[in-house]
C-alpha atoms as a PDB file:
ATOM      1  CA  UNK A   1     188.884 121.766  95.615  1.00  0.00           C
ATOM      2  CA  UNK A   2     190.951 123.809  98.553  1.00  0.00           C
ATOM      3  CA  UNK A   3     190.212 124.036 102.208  1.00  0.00           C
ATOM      4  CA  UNK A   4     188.693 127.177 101.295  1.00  0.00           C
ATOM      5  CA  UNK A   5     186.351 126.398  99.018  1.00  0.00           C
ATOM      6  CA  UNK A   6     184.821 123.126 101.155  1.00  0.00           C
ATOM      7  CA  UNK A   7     184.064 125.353 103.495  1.00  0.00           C
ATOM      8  CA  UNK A   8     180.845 126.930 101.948  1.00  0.00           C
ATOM      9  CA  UNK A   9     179.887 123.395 100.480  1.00  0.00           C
ATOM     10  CA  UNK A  10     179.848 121.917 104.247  1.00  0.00           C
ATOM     11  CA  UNK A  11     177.583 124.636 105.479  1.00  0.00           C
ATOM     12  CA  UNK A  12     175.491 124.386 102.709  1.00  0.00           C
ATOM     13  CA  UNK A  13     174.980 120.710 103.207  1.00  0.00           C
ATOM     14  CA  UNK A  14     174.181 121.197 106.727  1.00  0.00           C
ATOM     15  CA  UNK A  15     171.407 123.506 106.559  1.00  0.00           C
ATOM     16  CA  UNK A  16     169.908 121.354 103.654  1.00  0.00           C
ATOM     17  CA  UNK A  17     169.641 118.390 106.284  1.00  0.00           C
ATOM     18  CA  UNK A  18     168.314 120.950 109.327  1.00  0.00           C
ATOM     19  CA  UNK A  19     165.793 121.639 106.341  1.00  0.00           C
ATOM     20  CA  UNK A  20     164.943 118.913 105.986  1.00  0.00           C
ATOM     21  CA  UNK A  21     164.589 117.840 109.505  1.00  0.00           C
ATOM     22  CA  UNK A  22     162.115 120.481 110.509  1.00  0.00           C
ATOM     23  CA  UNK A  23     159.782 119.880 107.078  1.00  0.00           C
ATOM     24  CA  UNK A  24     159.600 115.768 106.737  1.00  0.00           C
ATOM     25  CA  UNK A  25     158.788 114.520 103.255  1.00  0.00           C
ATOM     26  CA  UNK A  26     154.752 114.496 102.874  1.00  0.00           C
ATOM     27  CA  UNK A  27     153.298 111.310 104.020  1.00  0.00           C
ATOM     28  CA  UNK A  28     152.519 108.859 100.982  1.00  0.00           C
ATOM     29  CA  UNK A  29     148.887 107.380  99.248  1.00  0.00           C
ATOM     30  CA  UNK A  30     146.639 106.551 101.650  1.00  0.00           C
ATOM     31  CA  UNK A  31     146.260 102.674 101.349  1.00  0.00           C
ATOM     32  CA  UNK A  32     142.690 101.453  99.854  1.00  0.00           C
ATOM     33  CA  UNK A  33     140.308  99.901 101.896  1.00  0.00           C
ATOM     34  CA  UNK A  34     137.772  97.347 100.832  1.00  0.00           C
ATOM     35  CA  UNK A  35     134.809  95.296 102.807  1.00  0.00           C
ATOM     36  CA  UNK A  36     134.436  91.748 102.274  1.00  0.00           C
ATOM     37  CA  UNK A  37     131.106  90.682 103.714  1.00  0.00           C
ATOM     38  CA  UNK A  38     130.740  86.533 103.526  1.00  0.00           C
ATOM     39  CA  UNK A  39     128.687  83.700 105.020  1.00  0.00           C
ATOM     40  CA  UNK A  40     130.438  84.491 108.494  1.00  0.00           C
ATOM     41  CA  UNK A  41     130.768  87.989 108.836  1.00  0.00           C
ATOM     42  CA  UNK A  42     132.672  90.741 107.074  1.00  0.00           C
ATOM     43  CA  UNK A  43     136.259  91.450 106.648  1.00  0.00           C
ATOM     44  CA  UNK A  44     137.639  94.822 106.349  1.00  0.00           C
ATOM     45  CA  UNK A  45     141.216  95.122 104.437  1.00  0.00           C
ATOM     46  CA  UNK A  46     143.894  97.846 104.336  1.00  0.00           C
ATOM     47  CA  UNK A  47     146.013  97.060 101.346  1.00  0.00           C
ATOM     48  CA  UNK A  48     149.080  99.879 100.315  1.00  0.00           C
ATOM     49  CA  UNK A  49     152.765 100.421 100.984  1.00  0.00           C
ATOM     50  CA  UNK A  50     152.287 102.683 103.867  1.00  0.00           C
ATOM     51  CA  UNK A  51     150.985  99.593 105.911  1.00  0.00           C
ATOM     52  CA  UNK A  52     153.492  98.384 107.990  1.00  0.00           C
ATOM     53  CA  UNK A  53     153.640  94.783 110.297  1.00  0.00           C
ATOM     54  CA  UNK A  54     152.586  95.320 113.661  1.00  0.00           C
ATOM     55  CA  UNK A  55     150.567  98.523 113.046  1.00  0.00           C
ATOM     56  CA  UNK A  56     146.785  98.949 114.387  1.00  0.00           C
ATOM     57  CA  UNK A  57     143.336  99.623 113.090  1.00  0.00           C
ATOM     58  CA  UNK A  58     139.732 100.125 114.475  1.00  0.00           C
ATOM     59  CA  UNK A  59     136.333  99.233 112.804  1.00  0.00           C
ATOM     60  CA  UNK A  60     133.411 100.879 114.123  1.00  0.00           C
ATOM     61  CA  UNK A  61     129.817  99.488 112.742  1.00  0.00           C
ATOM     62  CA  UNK A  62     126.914 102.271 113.190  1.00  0.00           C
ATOM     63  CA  UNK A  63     124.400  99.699 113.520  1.00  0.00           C
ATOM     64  CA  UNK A  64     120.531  99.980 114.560  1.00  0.00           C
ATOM     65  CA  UNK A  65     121.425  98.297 117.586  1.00  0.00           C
ATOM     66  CA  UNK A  66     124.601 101.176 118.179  1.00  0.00           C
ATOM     67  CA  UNK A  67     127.940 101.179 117.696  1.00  0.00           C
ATOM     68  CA  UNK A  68     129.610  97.744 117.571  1.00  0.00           C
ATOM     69  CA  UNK A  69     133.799  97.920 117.614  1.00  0.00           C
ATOM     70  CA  UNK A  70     136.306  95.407 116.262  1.00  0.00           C
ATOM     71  CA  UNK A  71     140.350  95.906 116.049  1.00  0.00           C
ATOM     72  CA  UNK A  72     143.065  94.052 114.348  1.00  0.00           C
ATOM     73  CA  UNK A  73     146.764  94.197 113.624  1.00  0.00           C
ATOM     74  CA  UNK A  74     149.098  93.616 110.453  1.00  0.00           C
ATOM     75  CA  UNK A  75     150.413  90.484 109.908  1.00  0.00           C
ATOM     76  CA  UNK A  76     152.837  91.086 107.343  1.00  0.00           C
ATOM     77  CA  UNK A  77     153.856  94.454 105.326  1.00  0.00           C
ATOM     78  CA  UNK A  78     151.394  95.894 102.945  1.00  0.00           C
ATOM     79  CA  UNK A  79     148.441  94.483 104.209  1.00  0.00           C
ATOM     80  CA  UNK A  80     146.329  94.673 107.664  1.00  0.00           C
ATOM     81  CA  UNK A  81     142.706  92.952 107.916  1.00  0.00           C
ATOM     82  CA  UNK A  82     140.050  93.373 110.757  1.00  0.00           C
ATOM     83  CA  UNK A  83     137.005  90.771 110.807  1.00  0.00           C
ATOM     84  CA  UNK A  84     134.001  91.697 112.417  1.00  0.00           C
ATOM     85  CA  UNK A  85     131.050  88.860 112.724  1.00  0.00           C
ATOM     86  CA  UNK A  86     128.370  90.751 111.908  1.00  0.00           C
ATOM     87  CA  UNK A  87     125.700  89.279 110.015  1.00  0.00           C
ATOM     88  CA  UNK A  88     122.883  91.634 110.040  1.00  0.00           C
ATOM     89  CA  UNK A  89     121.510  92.219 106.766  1.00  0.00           C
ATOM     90  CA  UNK A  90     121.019  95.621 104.956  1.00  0.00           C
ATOM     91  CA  UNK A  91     122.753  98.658 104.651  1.00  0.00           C
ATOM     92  CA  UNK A  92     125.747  99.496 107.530  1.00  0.00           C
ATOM     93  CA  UNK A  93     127.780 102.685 107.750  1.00  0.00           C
ATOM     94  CA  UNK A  94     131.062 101.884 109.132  1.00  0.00           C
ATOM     95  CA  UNK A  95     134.102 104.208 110.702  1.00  0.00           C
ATOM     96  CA  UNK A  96     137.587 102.549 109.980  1.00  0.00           C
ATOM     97  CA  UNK A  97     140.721 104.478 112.065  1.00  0.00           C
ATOM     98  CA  UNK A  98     144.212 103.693 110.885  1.00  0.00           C
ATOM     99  CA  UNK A  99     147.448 105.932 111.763  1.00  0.00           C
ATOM    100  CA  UNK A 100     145.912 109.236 112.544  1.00  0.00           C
ATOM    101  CA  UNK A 101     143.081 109.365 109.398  1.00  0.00           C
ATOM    102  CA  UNK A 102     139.311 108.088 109.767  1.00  0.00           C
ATOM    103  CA  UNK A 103     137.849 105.901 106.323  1.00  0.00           C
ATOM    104  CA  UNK A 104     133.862 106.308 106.375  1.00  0.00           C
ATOM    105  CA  UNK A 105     132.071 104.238 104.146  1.00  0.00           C
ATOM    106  CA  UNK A 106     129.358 101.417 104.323  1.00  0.00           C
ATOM    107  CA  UNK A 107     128.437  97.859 103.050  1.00  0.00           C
ATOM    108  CA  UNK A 108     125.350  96.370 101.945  1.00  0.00           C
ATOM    109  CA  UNK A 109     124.530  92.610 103.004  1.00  0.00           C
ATOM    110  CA  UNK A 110     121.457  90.667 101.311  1.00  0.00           C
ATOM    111  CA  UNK A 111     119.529  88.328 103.435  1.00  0.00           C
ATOM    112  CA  UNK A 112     119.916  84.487 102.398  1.00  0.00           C
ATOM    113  CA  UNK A 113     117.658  81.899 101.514  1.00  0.00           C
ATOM    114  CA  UNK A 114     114.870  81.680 103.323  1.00  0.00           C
ATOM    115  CA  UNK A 115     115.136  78.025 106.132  1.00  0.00           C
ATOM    116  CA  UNK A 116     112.552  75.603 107.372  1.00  0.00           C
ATOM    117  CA  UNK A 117     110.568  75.642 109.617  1.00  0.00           C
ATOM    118  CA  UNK A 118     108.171  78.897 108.219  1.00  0.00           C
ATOM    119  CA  UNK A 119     106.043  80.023 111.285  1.00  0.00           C
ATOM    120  CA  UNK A 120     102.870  81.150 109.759  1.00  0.00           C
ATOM    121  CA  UNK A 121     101.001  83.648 112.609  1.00  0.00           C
ATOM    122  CA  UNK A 122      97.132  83.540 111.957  1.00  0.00           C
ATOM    123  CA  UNK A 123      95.032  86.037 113.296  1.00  0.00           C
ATOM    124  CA  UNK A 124      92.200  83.973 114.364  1.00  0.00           C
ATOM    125  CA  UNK A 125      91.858  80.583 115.235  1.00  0.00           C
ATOM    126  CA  UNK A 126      87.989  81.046 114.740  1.00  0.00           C
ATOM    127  CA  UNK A 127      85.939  83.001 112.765  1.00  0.00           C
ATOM    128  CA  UNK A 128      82.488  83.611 111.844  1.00  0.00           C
ATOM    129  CA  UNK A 129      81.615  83.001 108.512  1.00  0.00           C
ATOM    130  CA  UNK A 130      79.691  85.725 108.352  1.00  0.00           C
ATOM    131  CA  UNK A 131      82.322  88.064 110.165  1.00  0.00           C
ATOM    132  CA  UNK A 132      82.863  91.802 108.212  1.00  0.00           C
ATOM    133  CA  UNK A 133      87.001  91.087 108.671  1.00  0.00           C
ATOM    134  CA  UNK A 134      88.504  88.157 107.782  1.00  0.00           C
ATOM    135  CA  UNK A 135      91.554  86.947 109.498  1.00  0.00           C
ATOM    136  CA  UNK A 136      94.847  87.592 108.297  1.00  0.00           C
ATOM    137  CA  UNK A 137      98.083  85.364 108.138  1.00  0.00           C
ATOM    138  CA  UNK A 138     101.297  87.310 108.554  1.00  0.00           C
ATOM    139  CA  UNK A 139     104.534  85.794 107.806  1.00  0.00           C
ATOM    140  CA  UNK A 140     108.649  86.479 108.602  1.00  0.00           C
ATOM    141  CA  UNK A 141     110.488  84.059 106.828  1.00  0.00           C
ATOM    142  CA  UNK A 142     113.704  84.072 108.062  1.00  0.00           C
ATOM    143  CA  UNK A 143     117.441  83.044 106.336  1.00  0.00           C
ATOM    144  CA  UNK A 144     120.097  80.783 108.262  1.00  0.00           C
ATOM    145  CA  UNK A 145     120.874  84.098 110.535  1.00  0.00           C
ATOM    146  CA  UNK A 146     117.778  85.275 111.590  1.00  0.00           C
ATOM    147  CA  UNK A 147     117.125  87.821 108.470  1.00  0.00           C
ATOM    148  CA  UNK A 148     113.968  88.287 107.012  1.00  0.00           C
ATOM    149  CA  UNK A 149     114.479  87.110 103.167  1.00  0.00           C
ATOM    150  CA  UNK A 150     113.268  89.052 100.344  1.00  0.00           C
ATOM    151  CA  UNK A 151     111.809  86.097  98.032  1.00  0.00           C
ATOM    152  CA  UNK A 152     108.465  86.421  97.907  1.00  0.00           C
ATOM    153  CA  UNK A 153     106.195  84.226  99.772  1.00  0.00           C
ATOM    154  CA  UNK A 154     103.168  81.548  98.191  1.00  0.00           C
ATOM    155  CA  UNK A 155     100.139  81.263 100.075  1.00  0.00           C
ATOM    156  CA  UNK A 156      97.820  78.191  99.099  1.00  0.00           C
ATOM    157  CA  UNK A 157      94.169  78.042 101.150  1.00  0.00           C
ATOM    158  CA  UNK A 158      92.006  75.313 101.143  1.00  0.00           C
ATOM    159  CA  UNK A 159      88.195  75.907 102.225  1.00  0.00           C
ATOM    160  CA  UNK A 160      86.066  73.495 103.250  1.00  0.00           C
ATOM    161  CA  UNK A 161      84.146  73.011 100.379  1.00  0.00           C
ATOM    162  CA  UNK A 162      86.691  71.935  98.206  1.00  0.00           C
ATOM    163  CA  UNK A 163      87.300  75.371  96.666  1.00  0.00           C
ATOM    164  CA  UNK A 164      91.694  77.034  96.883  1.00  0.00           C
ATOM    165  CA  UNK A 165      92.739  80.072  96.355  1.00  0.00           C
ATOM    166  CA  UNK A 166      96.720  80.729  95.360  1.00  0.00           C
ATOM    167  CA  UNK A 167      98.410  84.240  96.502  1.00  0.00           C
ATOM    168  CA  UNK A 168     101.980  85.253  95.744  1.00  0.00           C
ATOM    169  CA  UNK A 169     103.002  87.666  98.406  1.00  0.00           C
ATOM    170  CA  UNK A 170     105.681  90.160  98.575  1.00  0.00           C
ATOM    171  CA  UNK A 171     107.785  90.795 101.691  1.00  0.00           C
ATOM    172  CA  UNK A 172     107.452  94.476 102.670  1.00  0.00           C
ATOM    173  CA  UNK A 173     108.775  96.250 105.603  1.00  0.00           C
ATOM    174  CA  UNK A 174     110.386  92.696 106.932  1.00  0.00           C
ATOM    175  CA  UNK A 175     106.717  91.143 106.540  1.00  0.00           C
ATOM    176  CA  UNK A 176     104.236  89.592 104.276  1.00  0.00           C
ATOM    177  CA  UNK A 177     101.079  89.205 104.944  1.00  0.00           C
ATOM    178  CA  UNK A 178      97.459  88.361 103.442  1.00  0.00           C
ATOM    179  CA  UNK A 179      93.808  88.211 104.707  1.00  0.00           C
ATOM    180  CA  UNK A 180      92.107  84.729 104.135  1.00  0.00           C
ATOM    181  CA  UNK A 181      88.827  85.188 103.101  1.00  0.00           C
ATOM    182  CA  UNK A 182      86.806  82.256 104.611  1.00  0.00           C
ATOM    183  CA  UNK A 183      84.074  81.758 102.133  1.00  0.00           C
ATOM    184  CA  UNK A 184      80.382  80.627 102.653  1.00  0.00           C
ATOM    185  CA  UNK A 185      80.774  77.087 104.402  1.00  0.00           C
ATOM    186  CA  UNK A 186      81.803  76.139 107.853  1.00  0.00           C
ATOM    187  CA  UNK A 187      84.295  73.958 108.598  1.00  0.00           C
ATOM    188  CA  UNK A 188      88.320  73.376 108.704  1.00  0.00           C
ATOM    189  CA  UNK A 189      90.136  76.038 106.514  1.00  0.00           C
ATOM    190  CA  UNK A 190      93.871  75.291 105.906  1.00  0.00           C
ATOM    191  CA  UNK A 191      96.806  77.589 105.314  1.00  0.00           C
ATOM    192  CA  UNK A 192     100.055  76.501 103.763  1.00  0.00           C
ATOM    193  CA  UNK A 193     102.972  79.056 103.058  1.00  0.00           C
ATOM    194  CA  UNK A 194     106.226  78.349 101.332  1.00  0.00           C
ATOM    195  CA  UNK A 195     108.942  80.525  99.874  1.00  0.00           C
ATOM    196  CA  UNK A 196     111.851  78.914  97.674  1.00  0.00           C
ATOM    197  CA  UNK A 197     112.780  76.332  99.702  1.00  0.00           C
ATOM    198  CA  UNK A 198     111.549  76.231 102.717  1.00  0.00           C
ATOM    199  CA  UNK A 199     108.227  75.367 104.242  1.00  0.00           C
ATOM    200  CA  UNK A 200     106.311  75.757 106.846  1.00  0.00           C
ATOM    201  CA  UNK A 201     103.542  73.927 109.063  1.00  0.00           C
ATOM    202  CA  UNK A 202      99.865  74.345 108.097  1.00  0.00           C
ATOM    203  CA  UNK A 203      97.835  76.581 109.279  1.00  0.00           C
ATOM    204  CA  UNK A 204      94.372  76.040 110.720  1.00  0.00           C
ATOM    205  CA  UNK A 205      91.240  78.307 111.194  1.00  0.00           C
ATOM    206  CA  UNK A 206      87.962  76.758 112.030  1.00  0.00           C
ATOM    207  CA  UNK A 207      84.887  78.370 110.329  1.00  0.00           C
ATOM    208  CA  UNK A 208      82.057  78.676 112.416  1.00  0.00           C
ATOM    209  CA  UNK A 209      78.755  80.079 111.327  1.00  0.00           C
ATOM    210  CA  UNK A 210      77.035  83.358 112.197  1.00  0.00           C
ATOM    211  CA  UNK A 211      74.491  84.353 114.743  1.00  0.00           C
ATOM    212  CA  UNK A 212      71.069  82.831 114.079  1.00  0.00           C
ATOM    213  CA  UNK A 213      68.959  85.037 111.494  1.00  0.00           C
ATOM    214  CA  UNK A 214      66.405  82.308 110.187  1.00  0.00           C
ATOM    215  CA  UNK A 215      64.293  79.906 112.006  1.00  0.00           C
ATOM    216  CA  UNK A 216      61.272  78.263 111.798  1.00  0.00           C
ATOM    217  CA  UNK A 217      58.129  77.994 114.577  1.00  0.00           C
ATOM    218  CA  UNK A 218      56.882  74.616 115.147  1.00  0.00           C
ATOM    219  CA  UNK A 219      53.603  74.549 114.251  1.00  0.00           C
ATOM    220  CA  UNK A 220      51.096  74.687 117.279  1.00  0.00           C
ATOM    221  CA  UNK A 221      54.149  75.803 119.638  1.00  0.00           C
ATOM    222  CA  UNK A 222      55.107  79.404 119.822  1.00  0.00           C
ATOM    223  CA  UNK A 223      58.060  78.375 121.996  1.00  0.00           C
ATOM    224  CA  UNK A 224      59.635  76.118 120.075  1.00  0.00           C
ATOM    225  CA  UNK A 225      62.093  76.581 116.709  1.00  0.00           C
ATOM    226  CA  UNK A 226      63.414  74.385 114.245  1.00  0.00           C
ATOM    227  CA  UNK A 227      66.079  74.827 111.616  1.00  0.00           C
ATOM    228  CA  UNK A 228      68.032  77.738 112.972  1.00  0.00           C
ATOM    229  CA  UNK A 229      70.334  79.235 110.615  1.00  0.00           C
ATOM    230  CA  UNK A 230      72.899  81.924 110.269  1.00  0.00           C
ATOM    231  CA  UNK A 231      71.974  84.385 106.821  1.00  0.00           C
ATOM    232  CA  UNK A 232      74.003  82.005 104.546  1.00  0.00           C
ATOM    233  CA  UNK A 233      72.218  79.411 105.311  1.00  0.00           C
ATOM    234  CA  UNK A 234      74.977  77.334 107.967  1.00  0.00           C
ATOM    235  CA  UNK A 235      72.776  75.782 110.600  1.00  0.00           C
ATOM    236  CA  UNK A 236      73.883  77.292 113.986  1.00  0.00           C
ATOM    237  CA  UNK A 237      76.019  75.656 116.025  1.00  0.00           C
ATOM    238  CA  UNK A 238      74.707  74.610 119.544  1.00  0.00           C
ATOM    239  CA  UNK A 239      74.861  76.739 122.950  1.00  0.00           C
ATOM    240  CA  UNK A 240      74.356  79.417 120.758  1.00  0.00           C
ATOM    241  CA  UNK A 241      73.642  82.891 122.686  1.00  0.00           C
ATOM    242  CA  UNK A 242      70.027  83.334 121.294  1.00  0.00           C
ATOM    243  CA  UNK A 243      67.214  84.951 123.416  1.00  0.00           C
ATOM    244  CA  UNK A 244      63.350  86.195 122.812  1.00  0.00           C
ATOM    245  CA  UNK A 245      62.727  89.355 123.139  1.00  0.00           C
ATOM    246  CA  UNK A 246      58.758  90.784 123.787  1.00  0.00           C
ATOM    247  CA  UNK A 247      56.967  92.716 126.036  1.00  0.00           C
ATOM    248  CA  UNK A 248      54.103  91.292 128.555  1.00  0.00           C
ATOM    249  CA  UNK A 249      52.262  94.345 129.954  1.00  0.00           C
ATOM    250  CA  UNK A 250      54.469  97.042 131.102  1.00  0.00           C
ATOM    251  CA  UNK A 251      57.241  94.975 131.329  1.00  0.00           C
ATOM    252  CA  UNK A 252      60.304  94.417 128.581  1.00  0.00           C
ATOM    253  CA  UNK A 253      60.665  90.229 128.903  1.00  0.00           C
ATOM    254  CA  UNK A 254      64.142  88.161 127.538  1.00  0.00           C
ATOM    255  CA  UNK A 255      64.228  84.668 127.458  1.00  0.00           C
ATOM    256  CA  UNK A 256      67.792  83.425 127.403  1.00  0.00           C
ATOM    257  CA  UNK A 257      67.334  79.621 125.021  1.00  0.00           C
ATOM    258  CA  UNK A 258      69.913  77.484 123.948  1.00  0.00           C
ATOM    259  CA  UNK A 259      69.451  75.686 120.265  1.00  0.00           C
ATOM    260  CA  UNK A 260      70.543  72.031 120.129  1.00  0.00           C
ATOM    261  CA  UNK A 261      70.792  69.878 117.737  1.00  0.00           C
ATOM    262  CA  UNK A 262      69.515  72.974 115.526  1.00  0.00           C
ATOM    263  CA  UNK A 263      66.213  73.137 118.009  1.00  0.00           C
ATOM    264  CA  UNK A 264      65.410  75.922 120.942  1.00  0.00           C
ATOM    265  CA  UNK A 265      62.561  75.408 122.870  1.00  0.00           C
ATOM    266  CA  UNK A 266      61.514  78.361 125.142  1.00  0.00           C
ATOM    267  CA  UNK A 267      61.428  77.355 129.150  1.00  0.00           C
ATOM    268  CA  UNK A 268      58.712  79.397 129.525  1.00  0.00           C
ATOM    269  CA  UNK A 269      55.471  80.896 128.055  1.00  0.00           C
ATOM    270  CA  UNK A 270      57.243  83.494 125.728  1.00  0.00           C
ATOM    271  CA  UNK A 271      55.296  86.507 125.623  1.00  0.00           C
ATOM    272  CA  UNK A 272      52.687  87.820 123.038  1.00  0.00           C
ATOM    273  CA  UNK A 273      54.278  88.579 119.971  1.00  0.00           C
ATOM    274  CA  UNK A 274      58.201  87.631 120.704  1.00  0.00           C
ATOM    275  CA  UNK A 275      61.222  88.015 118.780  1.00  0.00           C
ATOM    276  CA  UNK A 276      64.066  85.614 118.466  1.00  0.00           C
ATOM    277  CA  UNK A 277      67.612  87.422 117.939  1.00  0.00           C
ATOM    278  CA  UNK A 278      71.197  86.323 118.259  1.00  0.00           C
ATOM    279  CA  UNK A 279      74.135  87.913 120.393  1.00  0.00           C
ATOM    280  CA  UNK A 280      76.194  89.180 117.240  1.00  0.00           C
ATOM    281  CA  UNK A 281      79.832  88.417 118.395  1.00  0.00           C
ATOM    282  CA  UNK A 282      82.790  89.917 116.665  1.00  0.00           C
END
């Protein structure tokens, strides 16, 4: 080749590499990107060629709470993880940001078993026998980090006359819950929960019976009453609010009595013709 002829050739090669200097060679893959959730937390990887040592990343978590961020940096070549201890369970969008480009995506994590103690929340600690609405016993059993679990929950009540009933409950909306029906008989009803292994304390309502709705006059005494009794049949308890009712001349007249023992005795005459009636309390 002459002087002459390298001429061209140089020139040519020059302009290739100004080229090539003002259009750089497309960027390669983007690397793949994975998330790892575990006992602890959950671990977000960058895996490809394009990841470099040294090189950055940011984890955003759009969480019910709000935005929760997390960084980390490549170890080696190839590979770059960021660990964020989060343990809330369900379902979590998440923002990753790695050289210039923004990975959306999310993660699902299912709550764990559910742990001893079970706190069972009864909505009475009393109840009327006789009462239109039972009480009810809600329930959020709870995993290792605080989530509600998903295994369903068994309720096992014992009345006081010997009789159970057995109730598998669901967990819905982060609860489950049941209403205890309390039966006919007064006395100690007892609650007991458990859901797969755990357990929980039991749970106590004490039945009491309803306002007075039978009683008897002693003969020869219009004041006094004997076997008072709510309408199942439960002898009151005593201090009940009871009261006769009547009318003396022009004037409405309440007696205010207080049963013991299952006995009321008015403290006065009551008036011609008086009613006995119970303060209904819900």
């Amino acid at each position: 080749m002459t002087r002459g002829q390298r001429a061209p050739l140089a020139r040519w090669l020059g302009l290739g590499l100004l080229l090539s200097a003002c259009h750089p060679a497309p960027p390669g893959p983007p690397p793949t990107l994975t998330a790892q959730p575990d006992a602890g937390g959950v671990t977000f990887v960058l895996s490809g060629p394009g990841v470099r040592r040294g090189e950055q990343a940011r984890v955003t978590l759009l969480t019910p709470a709000g935005a929760l961020q997390y960084a980390g940096r490549a170890d080696r070549g190839g590979q770059l993880r960021v660990r964020a201890a989060y343990l809330r369970a369900g379902l979590t969008p998440y923002v990753v940001e790695y050289a210039g480009r923004r990975h959306a995506g999310q993660f699902r994590r299912l709550p764990g078993p559910p742990v001893t103690p079970l706190t069972l929340k009864v909505g009475a600690r009393a109840v009327r026998v006789t009462a239109p609405r039972p009480p009810a016993l809600v329930l959020h059993p709870l995993d290792l980090q605080g989530n509600v679990s998903a295994l369903p929950v068994d309720v096992l009540i014992r009345r006081p006359d010997g009789t159970s009933l057995r109730r598998r409950v669901p967990v819905e909306h982060l609860t489950a819950w049941t209403l205890l029906p309390p039966g006919r008989v007064t006395g100690l009803m007892r609650v007991v929960a458990t859901t797969g292994d755990a357990a929980g304390e039991v749970g106590e309502v004490d039945l009491l019976p309803g306002p007075v709705r039978q009683a008897a006059v002693s003969p020869g005494d219009s004041g006094a009453y004997r076997d008072l009794r709510d309408w199942l049949g439960n002898p009151v308890t005593d201090d009940e609010a009871l009261s006769l009712t009547g009318r003396a001349g022009d004037w409405n007249v309440e007696v205010p009595l207080s049963p013991a023992g299952g006995r009321a005795r008015s403290p006065v005459t009551p008036p011609s013709g008086a009613r006995l009636q119970a303060e209904d309390l819900r």
